[in-house]
C-alpha atoms as a PDB file:
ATOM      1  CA  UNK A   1      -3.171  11.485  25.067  1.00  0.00           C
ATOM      2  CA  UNK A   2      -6.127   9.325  25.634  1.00  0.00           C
ATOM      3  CA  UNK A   3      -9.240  11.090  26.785  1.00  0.00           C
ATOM      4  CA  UNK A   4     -11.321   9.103  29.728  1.00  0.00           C
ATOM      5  CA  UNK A   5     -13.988   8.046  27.224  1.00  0.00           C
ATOM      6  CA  UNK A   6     -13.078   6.265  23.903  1.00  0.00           C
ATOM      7  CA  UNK A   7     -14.441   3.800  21.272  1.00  0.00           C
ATOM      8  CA  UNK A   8     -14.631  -0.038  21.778  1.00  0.00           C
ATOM      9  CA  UNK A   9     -12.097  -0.317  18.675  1.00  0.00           C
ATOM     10  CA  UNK A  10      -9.707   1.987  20.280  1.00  0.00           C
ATOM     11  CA  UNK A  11      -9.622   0.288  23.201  1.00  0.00           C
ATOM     12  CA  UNK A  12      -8.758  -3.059  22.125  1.00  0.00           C
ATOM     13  CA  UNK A  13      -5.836  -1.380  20.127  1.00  0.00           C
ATOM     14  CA  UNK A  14      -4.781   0.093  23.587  1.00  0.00           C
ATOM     15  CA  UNK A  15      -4.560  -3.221  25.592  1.00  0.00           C
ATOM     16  CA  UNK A  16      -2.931  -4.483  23.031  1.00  0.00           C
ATOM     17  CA  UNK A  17      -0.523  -2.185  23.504  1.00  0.00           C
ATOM     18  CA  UNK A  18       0.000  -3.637  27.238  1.00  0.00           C
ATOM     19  CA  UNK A  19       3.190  -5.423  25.695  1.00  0.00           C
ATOM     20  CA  UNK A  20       5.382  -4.360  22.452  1.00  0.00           C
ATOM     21  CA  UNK A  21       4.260  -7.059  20.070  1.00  0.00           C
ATOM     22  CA  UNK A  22       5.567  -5.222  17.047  1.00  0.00           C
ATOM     23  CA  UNK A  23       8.859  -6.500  18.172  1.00  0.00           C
ATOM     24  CA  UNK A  24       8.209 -10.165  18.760  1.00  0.00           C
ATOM     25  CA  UNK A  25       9.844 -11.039  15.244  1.00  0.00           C
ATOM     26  CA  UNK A  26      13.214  -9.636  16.713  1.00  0.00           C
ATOM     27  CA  UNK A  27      13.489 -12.311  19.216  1.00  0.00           C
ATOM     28  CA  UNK A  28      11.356 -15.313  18.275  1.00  0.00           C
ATOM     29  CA  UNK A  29      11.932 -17.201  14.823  1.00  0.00           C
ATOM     30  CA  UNK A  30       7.914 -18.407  14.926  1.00  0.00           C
ATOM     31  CA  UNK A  31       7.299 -14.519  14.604  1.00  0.00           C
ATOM     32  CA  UNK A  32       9.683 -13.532  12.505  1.00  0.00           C
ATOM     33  CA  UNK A  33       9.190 -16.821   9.996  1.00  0.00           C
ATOM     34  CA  UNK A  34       5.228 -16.959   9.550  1.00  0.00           C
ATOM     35  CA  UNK A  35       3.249 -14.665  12.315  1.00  0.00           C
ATOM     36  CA  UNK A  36       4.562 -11.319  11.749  1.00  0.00           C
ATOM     37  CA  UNK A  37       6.011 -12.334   8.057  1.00  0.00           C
ATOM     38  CA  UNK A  38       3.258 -10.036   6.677  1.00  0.00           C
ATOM     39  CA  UNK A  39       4.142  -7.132   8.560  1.00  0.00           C
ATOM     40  CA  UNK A  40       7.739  -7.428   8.129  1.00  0.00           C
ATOM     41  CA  UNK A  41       7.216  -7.475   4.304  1.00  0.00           C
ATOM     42  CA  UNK A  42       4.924  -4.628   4.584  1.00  0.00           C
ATOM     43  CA  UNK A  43       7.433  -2.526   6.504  1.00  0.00           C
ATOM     44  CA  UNK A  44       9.867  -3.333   3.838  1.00  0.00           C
ATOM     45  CA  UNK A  45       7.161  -2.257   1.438  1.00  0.00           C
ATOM     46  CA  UNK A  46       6.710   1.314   2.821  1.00  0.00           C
ATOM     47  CA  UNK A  47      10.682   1.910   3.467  1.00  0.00           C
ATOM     48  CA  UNK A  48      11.231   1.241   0.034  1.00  0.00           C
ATOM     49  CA  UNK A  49       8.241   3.464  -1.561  1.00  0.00           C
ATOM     50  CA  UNK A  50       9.548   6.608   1.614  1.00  0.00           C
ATOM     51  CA  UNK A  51      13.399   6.228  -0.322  1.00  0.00           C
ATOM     52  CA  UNK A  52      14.597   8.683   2.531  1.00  0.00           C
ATOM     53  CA  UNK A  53      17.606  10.265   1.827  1.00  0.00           C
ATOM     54  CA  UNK A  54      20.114  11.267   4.606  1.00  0.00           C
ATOM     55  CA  UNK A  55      19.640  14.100   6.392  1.00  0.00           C
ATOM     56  CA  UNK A  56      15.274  14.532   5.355  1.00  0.00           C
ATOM     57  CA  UNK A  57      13.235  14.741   8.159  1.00  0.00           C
ATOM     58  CA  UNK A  58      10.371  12.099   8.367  1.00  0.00           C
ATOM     59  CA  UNK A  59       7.523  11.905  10.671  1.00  0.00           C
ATOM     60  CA  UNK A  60       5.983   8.466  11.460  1.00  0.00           C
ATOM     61  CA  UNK A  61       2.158   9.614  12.065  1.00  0.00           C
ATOM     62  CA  UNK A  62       0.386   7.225  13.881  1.00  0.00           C
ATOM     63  CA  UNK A  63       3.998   5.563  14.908  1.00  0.00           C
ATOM     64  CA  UNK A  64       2.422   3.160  17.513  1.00  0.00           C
ATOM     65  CA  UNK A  65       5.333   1.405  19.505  1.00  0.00           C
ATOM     66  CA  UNK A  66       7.851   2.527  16.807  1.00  0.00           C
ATOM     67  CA  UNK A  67       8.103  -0.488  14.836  1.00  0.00           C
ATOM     68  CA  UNK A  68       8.828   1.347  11.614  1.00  0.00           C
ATOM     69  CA  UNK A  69      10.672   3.873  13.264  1.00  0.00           C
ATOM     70  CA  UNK A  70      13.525   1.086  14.155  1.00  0.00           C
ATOM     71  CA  UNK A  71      13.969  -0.412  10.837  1.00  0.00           C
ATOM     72  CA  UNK A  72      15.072   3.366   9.924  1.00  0.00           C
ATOM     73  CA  UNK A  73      16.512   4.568  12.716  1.00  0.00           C
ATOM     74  CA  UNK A  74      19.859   4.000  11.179  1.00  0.00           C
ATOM     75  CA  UNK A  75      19.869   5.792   7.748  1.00  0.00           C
ATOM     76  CA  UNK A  76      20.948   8.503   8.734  1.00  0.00           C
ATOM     77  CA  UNK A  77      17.447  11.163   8.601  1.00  0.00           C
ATOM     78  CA  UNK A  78      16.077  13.374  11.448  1.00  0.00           C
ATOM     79  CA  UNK A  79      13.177  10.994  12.440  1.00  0.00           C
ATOM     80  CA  UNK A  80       9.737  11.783  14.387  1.00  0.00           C
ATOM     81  CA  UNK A  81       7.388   9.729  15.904  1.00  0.00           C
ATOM     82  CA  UNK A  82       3.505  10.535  17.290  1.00  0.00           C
ATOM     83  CA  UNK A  83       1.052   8.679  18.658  1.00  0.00           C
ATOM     84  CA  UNK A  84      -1.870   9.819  20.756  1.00  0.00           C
ATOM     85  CA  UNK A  85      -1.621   6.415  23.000  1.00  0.00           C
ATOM     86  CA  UNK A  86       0.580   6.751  26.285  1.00  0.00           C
ATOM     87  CA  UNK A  87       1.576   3.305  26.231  1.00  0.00           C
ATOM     88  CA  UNK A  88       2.679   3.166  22.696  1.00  0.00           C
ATOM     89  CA  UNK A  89       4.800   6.319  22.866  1.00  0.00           C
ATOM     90  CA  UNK A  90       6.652   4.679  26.047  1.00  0.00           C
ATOM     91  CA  UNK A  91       7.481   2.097  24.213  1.00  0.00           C
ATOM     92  CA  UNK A  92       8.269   3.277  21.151  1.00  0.00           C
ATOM     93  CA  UNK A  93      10.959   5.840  23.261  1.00  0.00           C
ATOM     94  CA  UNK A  94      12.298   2.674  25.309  1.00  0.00           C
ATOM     95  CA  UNK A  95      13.046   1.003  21.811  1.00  0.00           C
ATOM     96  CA  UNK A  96      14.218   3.812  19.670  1.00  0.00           C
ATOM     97  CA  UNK A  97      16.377   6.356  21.305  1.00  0.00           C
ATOM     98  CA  UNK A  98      17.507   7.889  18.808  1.00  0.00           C
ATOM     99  CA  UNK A  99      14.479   8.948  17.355  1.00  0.00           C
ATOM    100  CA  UNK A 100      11.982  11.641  18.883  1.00  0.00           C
ATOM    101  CA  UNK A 101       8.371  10.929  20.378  1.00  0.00           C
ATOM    102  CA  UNK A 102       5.765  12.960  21.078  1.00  0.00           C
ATOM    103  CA  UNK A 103       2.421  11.568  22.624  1.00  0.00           C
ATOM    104  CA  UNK A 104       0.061  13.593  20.481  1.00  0.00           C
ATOM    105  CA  UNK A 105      -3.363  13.433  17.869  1.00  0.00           C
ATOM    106  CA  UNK A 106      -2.300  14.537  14.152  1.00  0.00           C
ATOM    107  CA  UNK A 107      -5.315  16.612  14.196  1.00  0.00           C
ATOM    108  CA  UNK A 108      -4.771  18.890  16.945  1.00  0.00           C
ATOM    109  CA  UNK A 109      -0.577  18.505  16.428  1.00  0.00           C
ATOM    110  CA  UNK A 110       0.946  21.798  15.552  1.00  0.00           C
ATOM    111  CA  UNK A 111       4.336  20.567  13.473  1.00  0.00           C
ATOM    112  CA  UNK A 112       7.210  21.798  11.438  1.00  0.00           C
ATOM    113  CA  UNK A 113       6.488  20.434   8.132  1.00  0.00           C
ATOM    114  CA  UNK A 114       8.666  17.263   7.208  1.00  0.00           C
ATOM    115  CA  UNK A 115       9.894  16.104   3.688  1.00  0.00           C
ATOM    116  CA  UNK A 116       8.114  12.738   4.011  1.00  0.00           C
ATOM    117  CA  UNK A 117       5.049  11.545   6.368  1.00  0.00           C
ATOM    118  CA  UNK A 118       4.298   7.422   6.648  1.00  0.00           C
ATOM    119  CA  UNK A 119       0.717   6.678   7.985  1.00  0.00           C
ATOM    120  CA  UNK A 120       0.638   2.677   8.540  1.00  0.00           C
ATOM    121  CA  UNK A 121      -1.889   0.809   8.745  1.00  0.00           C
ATOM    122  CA  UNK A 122      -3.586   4.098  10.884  1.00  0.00           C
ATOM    123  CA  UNK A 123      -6.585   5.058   9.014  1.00  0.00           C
ATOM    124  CA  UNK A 124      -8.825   2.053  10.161  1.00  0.00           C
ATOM    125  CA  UNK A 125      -8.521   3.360  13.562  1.00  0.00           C
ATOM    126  CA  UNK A 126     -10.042   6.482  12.534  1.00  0.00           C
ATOM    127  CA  UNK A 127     -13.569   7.230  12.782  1.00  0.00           C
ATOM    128  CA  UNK A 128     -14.868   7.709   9.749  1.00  0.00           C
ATOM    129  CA  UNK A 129     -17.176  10.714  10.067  1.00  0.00           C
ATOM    130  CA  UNK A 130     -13.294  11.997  11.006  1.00  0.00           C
ATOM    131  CA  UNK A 131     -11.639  10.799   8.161  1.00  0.00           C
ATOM    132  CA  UNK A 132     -11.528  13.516   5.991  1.00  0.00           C
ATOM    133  CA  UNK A 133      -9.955  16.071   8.552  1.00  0.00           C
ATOM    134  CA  UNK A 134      -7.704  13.119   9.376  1.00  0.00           C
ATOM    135  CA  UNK A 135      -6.458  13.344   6.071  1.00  0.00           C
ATOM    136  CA  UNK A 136      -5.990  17.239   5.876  1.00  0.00           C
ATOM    137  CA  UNK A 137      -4.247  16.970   9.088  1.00  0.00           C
ATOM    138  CA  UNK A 138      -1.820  14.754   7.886  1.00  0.00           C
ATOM    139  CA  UNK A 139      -1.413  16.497   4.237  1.00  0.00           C
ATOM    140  CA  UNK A 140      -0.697  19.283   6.082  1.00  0.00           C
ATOM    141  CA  UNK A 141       2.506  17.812   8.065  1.00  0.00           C
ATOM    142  CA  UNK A 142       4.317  17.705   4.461  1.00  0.00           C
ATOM    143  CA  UNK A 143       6.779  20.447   2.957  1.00  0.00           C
ATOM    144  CA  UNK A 144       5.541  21.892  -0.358  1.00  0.00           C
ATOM    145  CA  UNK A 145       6.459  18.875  -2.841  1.00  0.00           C
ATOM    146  CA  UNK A 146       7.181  16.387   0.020  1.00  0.00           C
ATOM    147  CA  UNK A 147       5.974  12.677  -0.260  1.00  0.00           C
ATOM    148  CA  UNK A 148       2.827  11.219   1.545  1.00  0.00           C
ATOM    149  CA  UNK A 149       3.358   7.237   1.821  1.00  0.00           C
ATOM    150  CA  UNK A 150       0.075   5.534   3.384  1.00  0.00           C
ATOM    151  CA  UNK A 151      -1.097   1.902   3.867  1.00  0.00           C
ATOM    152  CA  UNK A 152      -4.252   0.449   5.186  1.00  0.00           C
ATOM    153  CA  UNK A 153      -5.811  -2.749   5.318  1.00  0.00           C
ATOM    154  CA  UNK A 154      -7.929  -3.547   2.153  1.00  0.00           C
ATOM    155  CA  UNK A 155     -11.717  -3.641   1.602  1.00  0.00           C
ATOM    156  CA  UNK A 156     -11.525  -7.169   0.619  1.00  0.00           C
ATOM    157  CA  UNK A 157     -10.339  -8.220   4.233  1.00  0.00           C
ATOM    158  CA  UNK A 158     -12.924  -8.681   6.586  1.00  0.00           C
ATOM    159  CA  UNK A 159     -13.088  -5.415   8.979  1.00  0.00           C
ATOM    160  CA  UNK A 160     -11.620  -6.746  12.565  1.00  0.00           C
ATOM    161  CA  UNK A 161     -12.844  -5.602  15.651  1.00  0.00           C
ATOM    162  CA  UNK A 162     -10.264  -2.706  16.434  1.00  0.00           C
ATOM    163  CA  UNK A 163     -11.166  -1.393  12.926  1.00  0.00           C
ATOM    164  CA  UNK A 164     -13.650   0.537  11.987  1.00  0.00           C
ATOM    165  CA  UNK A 165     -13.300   0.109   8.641  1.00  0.00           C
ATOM    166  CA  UNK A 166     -11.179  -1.035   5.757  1.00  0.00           C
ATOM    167  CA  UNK A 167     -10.495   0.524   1.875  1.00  0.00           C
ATOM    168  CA  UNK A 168     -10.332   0.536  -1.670  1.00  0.00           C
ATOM    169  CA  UNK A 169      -8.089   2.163  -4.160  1.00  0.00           C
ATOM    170  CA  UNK A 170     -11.169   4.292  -4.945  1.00  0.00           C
ATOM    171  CA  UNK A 171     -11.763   5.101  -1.435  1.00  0.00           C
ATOM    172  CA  UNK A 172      -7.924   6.360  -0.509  1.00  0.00           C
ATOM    173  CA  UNK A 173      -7.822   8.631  -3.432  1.00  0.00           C
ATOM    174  CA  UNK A 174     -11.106  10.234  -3.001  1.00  0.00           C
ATOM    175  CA  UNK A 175     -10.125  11.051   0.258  1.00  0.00           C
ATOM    176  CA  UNK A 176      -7.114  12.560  -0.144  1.00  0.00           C
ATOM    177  CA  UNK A 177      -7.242  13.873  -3.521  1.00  0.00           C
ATOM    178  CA  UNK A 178      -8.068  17.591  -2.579  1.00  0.00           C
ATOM    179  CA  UNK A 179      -4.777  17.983  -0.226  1.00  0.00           C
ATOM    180  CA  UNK A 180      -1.994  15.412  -2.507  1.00  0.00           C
ATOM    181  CA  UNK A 181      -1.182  14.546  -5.953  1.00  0.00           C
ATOM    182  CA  UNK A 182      -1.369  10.617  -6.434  1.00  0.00           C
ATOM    183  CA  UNK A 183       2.048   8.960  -7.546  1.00  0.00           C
ATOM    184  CA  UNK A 184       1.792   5.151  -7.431  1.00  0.00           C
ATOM    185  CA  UNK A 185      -0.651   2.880  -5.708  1.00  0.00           C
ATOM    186  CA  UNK A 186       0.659  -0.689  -5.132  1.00  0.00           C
ATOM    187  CA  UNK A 187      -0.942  -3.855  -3.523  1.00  0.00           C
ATOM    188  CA  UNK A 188       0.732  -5.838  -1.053  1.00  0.00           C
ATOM    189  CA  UNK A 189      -1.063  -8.922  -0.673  1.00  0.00           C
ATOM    190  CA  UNK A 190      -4.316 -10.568  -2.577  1.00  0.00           C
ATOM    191  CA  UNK A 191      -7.670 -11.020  -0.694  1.00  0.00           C
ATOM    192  CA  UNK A 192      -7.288 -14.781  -1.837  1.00  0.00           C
ATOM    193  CA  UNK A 193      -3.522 -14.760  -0.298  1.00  0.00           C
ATOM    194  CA  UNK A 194      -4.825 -13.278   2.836  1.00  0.00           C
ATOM    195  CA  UNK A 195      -6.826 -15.851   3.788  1.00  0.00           C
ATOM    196  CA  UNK A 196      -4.855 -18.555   2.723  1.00  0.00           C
ATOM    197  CA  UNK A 197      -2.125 -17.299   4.584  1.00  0.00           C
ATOM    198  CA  UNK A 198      -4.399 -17.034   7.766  1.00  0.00           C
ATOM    199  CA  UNK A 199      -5.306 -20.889   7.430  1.00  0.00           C
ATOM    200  CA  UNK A 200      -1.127 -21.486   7.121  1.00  0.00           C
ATOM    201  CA  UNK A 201      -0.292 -18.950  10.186  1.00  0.00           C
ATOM    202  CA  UNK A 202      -3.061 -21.193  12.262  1.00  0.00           C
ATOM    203  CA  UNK A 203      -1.976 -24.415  11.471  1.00  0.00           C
ATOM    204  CA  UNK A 204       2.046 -23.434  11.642  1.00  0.00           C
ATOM    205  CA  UNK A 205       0.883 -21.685  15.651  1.00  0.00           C
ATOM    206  CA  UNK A 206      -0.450 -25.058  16.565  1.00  0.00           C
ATOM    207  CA  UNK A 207       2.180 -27.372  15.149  1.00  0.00           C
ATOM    208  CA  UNK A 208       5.404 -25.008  15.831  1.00  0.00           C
ATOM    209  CA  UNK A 209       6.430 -26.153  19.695  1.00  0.00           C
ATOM    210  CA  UNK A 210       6.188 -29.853  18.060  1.00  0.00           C
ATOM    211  CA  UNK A 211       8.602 -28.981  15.093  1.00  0.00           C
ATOM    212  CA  UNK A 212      11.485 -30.662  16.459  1.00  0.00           C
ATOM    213  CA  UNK A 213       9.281 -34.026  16.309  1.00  0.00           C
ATOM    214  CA  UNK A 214       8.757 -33.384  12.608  1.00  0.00           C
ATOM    215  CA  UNK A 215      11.957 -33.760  10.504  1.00  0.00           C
ATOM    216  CA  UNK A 216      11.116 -31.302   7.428  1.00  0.00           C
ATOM    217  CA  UNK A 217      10.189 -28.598   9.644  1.00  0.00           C
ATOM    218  CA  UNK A 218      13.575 -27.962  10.789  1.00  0.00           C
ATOM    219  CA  UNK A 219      14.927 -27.201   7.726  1.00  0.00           C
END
């Protein structure tokens, strides 16, 4: 639950969280084609390195509106969500029944431990004098050999307002090195793709509602 006071960045993640935009790509092809392509691969990404196995229980730490949460809600594991925004949680329960939601901060949540924990894209909303407990917190979800999957925005991204910061290799491993055993580190996207990208996604947003006036575009 929020408390009355919090940071500038985690308010702008909370009105943001006025609508469900993580599910945009489900209903509108500009989303689901260039906007959100990104994130969609992503999500693919992390569902493929988690490998979940029926009947493991995963917890989605930091689940937001559930986005992840409904691309596995059908294989067939005991899924959990938390998220310590209101809004999110309400969401994430409209759009995923059949998963379980608790409105809750990893560091104060007292949890059976799960086979595998996802963190997406979480850690830049963490302050990062908290960082460290963050990461204890959310070792400490796991079963004794279970699997940790985490991504988070690169260092060689510029650091957006909702963020408070981003990372390197060097930086994730240092900080959770004393609670997990790395496996595999993989990169999802270039610093010179990102912004490339960015310059497509801007000029595909202003040209889209004109597509049908431009032959090749339809295709």
């Amino acid at each position: 639950m929020l408390s009355s006071v919090i940071s500038q960045e985690a308010q702008i993640q909370e009105q943001q969280y006025a609508f469900p935009y993580h599910y945009l790509s489900l209903h509108d092809e500009l989303y689901r084609r260039f906007i959100h392509k990104h994130y969609l691969s992503l999500l693919q990404l992390v569902r493929e390195l988690t490998d979940i196995k029926p009947g493991e229980s995963i917890l989605d730490a930091g689940c937001g509106d559930g986005r992840f949460c409904y691309e596995i809600r059908n294989d067939n594991a005991n899924v959990t969500g938390i998220d310590y925004s209101e809004r999110a949680i309400a969401f994430a329960q409209a759009f995923v029944p059949e998963c379980i939601f608790r409105c809750e901060d990893i560091a104060n949540c007292v949890t059976h431990p799960f086979d595998k924990v996802v963190n997406i894209e979480v850690m830049e909303h963490i302050p990062p004098a908290t960082v460290n407990s963050f990461a204890k917190s959310l070792s400490g979800c796991l079963k004794l050999g279970g699997v940790l999957v985490i991504s988070v925005p690169s260092g060689n991204m510029p650091v957006t307002k909702k963020h408070y910061q981003h990372f390197t290799p060097k930086e994730v491993i240092d900080i959770f090195s004393p609670w997990c055993e790395l496996l595999e580190i993989k990169g999802h996207i270039q610093a010179n793709q990102w912004f490339s990208w960015n310059r497509k996604i801007s000029l595909v947003r202003n040209l889209w509602y004109f597509k049908h006036r431009i032959p090749f575009a339809n295709y």
